[in-house]
PDB file of N, CA and C in Angstrom:
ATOM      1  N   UNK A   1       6.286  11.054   7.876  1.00  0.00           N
ATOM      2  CA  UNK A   1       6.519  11.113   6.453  1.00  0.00           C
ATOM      3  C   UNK A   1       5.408  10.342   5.748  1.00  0.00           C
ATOM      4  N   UNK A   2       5.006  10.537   4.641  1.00  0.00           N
ATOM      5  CA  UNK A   2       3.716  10.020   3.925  1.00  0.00           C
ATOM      6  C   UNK A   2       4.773   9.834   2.958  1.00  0.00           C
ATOM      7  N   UNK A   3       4.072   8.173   2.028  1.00  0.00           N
ATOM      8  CA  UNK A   3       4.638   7.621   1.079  1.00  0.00           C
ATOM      9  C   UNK A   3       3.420   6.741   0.049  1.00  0.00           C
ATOM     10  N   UNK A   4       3.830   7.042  -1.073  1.00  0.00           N
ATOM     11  CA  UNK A   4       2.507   6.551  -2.092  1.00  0.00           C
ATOM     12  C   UNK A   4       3.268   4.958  -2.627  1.00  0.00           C
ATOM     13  N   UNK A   5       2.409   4.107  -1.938  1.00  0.00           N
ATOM     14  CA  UNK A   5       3.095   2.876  -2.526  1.00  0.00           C
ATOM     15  C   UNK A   5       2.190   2.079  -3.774  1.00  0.00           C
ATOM     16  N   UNK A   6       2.580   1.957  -4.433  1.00  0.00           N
ATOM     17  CA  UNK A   6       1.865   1.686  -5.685  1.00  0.00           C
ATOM     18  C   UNK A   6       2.349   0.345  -6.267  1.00  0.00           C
ATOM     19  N   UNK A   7       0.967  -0.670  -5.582  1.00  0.00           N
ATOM     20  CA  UNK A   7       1.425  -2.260  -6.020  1.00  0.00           C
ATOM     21  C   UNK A   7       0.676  -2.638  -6.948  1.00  0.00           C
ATOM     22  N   UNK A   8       1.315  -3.426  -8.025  1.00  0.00           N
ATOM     23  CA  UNK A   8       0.715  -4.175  -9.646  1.00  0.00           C
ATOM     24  C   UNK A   8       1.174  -5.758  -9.330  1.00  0.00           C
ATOM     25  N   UNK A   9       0.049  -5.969  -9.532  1.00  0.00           N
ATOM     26  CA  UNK A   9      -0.235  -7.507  -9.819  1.00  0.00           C
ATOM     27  C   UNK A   9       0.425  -8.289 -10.629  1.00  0.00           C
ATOM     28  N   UNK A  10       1.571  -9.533 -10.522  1.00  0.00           N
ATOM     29  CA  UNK A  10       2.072  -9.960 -11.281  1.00  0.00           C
ATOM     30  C   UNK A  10       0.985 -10.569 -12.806  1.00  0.00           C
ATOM     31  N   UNK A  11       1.364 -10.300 -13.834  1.00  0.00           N
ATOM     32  CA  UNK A  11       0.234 -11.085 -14.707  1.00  0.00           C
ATOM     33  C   UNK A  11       0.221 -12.346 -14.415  1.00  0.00           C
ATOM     34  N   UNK A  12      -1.134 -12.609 -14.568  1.00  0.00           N
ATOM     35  CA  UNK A  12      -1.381 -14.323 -14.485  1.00  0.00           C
ATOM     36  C   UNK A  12      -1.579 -14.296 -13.008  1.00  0.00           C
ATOM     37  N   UNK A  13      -1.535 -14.223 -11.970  1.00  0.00           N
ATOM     38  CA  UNK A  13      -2.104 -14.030 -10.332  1.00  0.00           C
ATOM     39  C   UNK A  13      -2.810 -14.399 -10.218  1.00  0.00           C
ATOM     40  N   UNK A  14      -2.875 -15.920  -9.260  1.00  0.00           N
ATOM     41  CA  UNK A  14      -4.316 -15.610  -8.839  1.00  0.00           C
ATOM     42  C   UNK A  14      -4.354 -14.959  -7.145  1.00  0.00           C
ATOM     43  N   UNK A  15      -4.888 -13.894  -7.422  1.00  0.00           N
ATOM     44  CA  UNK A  15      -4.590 -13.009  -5.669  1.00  0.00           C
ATOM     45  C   UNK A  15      -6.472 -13.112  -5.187  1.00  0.00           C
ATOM     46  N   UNK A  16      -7.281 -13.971  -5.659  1.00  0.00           N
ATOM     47  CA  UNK A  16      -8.326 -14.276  -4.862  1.00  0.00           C
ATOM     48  C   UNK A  16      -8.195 -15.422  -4.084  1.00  0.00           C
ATOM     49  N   UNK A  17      -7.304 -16.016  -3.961  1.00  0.00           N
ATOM     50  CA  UNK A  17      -6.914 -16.705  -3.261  1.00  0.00           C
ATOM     51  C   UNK A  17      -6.684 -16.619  -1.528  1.00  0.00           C
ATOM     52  N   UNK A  18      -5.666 -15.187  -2.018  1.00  0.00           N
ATOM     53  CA  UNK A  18      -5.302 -14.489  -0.565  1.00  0.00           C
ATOM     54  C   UNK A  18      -6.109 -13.379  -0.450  1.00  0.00           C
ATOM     55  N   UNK A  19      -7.223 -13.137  -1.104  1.00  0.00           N
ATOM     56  CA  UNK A  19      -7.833 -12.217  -0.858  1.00  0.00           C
ATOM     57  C   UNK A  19      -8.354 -12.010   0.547  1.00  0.00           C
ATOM     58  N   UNK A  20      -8.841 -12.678   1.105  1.00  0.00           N
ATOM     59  CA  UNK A  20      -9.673 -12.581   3.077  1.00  0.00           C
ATOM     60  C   UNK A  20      -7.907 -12.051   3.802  1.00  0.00           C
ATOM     61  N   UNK A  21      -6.928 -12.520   3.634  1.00  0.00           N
ATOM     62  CA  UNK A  21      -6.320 -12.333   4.028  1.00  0.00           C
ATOM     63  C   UNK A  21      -5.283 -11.198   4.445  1.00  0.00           C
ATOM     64  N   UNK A  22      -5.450 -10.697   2.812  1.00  0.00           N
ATOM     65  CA  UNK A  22      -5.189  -9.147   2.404  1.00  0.00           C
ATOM     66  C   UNK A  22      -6.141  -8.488   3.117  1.00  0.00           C
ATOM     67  N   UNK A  23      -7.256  -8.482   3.311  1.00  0.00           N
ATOM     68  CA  UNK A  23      -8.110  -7.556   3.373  1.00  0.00           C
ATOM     69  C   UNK A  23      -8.180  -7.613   5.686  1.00  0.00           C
ATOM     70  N   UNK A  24      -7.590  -8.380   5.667  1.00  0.00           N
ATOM     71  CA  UNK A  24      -7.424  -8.480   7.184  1.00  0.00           C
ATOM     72  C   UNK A  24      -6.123  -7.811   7.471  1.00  0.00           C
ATOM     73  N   UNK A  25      -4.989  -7.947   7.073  1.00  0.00           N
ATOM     74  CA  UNK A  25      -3.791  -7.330   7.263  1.00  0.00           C
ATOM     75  C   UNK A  25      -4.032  -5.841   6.477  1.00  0.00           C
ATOM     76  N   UNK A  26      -4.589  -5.552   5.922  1.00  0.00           N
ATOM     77  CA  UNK A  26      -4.766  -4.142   5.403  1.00  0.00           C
ATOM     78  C   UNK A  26      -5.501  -3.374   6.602  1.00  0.00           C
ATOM     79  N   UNK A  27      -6.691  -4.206   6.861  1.00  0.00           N
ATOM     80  CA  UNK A  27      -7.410  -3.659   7.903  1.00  0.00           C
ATOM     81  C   UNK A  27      -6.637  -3.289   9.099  1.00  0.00           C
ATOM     82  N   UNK A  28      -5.925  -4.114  10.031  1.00  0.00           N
ATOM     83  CA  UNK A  28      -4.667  -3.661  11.380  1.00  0.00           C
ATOM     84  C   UNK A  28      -3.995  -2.932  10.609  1.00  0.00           C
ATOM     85  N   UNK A  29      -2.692  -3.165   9.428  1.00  0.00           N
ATOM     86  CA  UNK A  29      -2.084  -1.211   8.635  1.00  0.00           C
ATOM     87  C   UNK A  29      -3.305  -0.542   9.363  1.00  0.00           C
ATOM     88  N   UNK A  30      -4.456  -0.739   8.780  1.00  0.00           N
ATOM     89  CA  UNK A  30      -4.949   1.118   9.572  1.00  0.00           C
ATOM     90  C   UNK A  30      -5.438   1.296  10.635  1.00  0.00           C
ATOM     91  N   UNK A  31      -5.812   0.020  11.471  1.00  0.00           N
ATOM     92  CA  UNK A  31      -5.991   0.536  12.585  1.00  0.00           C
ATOM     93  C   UNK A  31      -4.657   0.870  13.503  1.00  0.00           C
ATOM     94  N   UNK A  32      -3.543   0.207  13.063  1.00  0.00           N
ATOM     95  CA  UNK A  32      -2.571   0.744  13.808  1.00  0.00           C
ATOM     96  C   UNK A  32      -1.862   2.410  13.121  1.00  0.00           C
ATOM     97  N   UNK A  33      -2.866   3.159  12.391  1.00  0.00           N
ATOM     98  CA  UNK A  33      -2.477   4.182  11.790  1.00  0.00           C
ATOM     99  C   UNK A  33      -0.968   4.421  10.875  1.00  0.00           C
ATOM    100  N   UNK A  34      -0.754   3.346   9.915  1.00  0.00           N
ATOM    101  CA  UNK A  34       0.289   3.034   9.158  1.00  0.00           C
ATOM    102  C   UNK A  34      -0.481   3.425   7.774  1.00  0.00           C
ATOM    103  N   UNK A  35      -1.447   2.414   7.941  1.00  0.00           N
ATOM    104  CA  UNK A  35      -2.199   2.693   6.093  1.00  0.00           C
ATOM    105  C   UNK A  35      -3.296   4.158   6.706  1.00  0.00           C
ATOM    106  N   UNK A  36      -3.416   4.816   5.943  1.00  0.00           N
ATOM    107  CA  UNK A  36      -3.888   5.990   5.985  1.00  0.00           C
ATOM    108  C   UNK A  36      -5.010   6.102   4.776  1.00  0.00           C
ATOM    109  N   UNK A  37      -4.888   5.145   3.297  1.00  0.00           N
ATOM    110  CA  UNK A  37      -5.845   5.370   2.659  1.00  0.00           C
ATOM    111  C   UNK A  37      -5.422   4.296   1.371  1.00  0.00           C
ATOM    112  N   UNK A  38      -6.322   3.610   0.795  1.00  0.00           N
ATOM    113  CA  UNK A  38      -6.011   2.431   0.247  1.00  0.00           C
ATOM    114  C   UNK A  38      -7.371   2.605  -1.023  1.00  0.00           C
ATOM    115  N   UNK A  39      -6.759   2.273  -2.739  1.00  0.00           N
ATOM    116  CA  UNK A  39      -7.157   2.659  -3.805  1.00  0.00           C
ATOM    117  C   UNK A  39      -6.585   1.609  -4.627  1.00  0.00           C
ATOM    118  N   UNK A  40      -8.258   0.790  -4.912  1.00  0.00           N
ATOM    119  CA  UNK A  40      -8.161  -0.177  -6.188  1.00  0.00           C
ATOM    120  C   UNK A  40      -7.916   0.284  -7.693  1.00  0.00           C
ATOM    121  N   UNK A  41      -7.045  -0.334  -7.894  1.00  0.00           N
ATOM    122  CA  UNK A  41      -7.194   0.708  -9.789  1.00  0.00           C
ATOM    123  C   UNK A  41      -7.848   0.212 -10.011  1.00  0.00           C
ATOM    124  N   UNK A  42      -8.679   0.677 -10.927  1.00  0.00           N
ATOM    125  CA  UNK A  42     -10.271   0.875 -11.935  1.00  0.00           C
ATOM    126  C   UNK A  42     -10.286  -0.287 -12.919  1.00  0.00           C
ATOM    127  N   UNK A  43      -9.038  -0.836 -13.344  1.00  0.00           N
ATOM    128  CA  UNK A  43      -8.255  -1.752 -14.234  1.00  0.00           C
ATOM    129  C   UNK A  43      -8.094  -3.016 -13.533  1.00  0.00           C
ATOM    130  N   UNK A  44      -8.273  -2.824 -12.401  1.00  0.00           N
ATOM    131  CA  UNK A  44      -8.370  -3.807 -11.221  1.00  0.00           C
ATOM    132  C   UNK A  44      -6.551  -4.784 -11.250  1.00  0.00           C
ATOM    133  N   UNK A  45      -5.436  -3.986 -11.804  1.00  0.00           N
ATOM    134  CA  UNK A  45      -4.486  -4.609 -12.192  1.00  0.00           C
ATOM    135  C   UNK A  45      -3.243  -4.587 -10.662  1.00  0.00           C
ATOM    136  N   UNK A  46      -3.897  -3.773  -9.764  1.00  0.00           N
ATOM    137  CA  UNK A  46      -3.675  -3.376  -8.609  1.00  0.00           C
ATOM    138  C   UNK A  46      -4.137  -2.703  -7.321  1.00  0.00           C
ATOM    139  N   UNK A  47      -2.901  -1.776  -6.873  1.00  0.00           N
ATOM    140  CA  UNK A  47      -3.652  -0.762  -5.719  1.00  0.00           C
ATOM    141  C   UNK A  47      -2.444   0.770  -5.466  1.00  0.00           C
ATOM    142  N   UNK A  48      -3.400   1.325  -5.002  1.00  0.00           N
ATOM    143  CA  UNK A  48      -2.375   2.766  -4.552  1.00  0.00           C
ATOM    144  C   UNK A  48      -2.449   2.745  -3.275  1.00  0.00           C
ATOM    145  N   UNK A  49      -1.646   2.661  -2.487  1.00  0.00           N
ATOM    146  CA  UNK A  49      -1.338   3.275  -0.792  1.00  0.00           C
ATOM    147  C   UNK A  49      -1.027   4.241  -0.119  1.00  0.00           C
ATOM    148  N   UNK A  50      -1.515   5.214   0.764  1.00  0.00           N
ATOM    149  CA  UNK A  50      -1.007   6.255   1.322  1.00  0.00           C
ATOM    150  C   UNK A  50      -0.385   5.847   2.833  1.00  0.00           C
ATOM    151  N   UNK A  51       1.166   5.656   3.257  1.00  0.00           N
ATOM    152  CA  UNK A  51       1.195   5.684   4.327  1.00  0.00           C
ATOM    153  C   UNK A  51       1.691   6.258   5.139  1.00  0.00           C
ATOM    154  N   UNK A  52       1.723   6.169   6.419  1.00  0.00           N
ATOM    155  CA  UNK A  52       2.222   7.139   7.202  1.00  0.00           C
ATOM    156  C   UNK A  52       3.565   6.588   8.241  1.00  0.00           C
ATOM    157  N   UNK A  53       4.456   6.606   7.471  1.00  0.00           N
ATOM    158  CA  UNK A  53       5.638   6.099   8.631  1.00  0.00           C
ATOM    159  C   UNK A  53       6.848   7.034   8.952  1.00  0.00           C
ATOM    160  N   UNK A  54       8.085   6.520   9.869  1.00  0.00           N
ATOM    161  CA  UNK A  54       8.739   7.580   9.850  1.00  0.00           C
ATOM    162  C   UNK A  54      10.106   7.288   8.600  1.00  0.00           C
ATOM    163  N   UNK A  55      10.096   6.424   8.328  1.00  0.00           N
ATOM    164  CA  UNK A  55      11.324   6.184   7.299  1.00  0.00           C
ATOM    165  C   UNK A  55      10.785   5.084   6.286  1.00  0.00           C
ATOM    166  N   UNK A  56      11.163   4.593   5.519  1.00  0.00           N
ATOM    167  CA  UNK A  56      11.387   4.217   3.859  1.00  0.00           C
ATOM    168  C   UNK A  56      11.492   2.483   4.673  1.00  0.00           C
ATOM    169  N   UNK A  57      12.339   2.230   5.197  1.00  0.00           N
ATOM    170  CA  UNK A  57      12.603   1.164   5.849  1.00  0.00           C
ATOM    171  C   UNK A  57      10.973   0.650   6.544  1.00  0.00           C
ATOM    172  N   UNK A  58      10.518   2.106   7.688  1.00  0.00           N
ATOM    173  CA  UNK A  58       9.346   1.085   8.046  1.00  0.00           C
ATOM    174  C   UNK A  58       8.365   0.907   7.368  1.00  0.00           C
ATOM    175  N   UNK A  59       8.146   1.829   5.924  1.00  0.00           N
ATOM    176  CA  UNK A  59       7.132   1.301   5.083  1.00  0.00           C
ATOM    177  C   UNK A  59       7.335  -0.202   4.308  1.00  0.00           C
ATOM    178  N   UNK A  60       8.639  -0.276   3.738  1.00  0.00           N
ATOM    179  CA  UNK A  60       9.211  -1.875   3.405  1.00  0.00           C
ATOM    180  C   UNK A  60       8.464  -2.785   4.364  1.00  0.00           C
ATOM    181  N   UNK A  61       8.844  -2.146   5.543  1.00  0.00           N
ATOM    182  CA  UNK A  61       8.251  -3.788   6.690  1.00  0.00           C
ATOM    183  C   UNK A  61       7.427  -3.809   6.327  1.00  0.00           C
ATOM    184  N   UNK A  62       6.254  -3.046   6.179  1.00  0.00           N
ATOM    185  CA  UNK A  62       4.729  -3.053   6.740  1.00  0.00           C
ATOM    186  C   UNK A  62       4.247  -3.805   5.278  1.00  0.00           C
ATOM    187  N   UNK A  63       4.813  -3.105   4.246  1.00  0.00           N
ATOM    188  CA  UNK A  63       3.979  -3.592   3.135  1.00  0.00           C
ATOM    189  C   UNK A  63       4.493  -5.298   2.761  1.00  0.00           C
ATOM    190  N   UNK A  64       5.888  -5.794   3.442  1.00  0.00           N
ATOM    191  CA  UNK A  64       6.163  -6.906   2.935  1.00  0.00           C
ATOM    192  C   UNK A  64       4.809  -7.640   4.402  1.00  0.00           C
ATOM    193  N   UNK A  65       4.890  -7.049   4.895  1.00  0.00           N
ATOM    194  CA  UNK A  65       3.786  -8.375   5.914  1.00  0.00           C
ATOM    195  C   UNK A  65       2.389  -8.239   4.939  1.00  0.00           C
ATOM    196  N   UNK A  66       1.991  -7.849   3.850  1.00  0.00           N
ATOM    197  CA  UNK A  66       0.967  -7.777   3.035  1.00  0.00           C
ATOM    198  C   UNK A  66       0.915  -9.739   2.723  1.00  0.00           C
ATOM    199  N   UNK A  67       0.116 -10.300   2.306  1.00  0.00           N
ATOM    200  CA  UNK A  67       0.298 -11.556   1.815  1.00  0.00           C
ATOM    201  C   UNK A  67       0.262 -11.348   0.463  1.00  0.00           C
ATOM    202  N   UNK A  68      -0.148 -10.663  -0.436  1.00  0.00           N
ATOM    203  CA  UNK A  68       0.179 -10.168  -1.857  1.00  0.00           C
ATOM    204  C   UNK A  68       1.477 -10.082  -2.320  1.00  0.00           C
ATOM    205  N   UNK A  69       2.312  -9.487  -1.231  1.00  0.00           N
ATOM    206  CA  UNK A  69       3.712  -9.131  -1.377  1.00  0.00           C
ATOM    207  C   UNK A  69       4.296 -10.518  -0.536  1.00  0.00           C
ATOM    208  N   UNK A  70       3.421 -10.786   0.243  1.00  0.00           N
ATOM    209  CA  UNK A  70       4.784 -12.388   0.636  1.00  0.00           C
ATOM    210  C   UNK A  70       4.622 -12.883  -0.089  1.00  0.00           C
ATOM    211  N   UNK A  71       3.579 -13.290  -0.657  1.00  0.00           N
ATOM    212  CA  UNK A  71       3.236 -14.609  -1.698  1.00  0.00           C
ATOM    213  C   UNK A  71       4.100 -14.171  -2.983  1.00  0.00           C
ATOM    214  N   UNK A  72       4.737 -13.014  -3.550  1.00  0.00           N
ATOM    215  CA  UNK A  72       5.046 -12.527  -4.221  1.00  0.00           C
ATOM    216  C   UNK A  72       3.982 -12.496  -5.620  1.00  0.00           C
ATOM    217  N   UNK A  73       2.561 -12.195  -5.596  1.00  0.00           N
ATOM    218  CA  UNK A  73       1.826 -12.005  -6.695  1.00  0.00           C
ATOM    219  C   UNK A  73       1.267 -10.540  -6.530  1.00  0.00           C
ATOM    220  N   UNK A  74       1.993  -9.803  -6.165  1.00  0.00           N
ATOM    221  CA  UNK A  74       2.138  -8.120  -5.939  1.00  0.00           C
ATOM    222  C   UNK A  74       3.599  -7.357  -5.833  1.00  0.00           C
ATOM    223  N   UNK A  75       3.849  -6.666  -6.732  1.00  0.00           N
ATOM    224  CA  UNK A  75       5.019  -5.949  -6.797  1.00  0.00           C
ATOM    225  C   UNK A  75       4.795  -4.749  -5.923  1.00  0.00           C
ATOM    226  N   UNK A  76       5.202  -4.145  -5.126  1.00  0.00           N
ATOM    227  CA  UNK A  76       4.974  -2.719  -4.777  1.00  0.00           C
ATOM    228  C   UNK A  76       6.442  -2.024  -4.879  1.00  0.00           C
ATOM    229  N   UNK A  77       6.256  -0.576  -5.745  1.00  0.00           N
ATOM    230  CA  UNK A  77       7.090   0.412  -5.542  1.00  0.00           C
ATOM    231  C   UNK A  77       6.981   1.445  -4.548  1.00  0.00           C
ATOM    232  N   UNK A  78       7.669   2.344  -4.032  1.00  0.00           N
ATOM    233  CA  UNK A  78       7.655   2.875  -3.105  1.00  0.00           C
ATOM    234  C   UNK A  78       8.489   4.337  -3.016  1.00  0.00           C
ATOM    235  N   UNK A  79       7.441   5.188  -2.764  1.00  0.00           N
ATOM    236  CA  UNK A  79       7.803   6.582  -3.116  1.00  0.00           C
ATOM    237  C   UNK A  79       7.292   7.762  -2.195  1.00  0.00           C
ATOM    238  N   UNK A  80       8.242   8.375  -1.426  1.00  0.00           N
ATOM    239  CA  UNK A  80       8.096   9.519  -0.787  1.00  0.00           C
ATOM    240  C   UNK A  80       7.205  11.025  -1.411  1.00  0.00           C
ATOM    241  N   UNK A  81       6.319  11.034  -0.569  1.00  0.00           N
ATOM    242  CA  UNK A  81       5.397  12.259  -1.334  1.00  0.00           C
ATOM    243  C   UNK A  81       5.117  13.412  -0.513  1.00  0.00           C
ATOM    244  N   UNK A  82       4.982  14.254  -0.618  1.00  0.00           N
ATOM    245  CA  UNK A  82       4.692  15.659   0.220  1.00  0.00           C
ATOM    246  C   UNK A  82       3.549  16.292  -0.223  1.00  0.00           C
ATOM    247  N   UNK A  83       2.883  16.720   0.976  1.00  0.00           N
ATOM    248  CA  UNK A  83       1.759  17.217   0.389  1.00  0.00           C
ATOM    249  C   UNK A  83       2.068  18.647   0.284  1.00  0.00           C
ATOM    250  N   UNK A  84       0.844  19.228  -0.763  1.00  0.00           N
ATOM    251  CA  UNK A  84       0.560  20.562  -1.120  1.00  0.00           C
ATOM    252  C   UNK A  84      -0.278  21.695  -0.538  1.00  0.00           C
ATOM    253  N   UNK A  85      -0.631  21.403   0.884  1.00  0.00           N
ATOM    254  CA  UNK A  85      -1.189  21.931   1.396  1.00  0.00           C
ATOM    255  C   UNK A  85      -0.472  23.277   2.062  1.00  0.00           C
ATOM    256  N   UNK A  86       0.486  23.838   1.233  1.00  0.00           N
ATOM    257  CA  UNK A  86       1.157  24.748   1.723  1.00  0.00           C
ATOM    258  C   UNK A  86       0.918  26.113   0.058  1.00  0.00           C
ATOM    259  N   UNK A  87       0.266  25.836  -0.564  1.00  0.00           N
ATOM    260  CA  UNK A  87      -0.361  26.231  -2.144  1.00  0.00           C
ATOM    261  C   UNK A  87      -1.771  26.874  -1.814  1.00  0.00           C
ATOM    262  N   UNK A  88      -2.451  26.339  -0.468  1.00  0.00           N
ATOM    263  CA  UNK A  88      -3.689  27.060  -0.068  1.00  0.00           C
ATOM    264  C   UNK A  88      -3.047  27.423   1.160  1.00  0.00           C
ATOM    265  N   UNK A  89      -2.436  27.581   1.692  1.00  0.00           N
ATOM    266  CA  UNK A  89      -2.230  28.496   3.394  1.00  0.00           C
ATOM    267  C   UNK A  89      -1.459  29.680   2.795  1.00  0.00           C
ATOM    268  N   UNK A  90      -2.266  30.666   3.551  1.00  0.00           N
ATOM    269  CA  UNK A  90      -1.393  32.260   3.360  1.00  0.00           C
ATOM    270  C   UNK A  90      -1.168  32.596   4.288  1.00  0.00           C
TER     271      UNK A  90
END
């Protein structure tokens, strides 16, 4: 199942703090093929996630081991998505 998790920065954050840290636990998400594709907003007020798990539950785990989300200076919502690749197959 693929899920678009979409985390915003509490205002006032300072998340350069945990930044090396984020960027190490993001890195294992994909090498253990969980994070699938990872997107700074432009606004820099967050991030978009594509992941790949089998239930709702194991995306919760994965994204609370984020240090953004332990530290709680990242909110993430979490939403089941399907792709459209069935709009080009005939």
């Amino acid at each position: 199942m693929k899920f678009l998790v979409t985390g915003t920065f509490v205002p006032e954050a300072d998340h350069e703090t945990h930044m090396d840290a984020e960027r190490r636990r993001v890195r294992e998400l994909k090498e253990q093929g969980v994070l699938e594709q990872a997107f700074r907003r432009a606004d820099r007020t967050g991030a978009y996630l594509i992941v790949d798990a089998p239930s709702i539950t194991d995306v919760e785990k994965a994204i609370a081991t984020l240090p953004f989300v332990e530290t709680g200076i990242m909110e993430a919502d979490i939403e089941e998505i399907e792709s459209l690749d069935f709009i080009w197959a005939s």
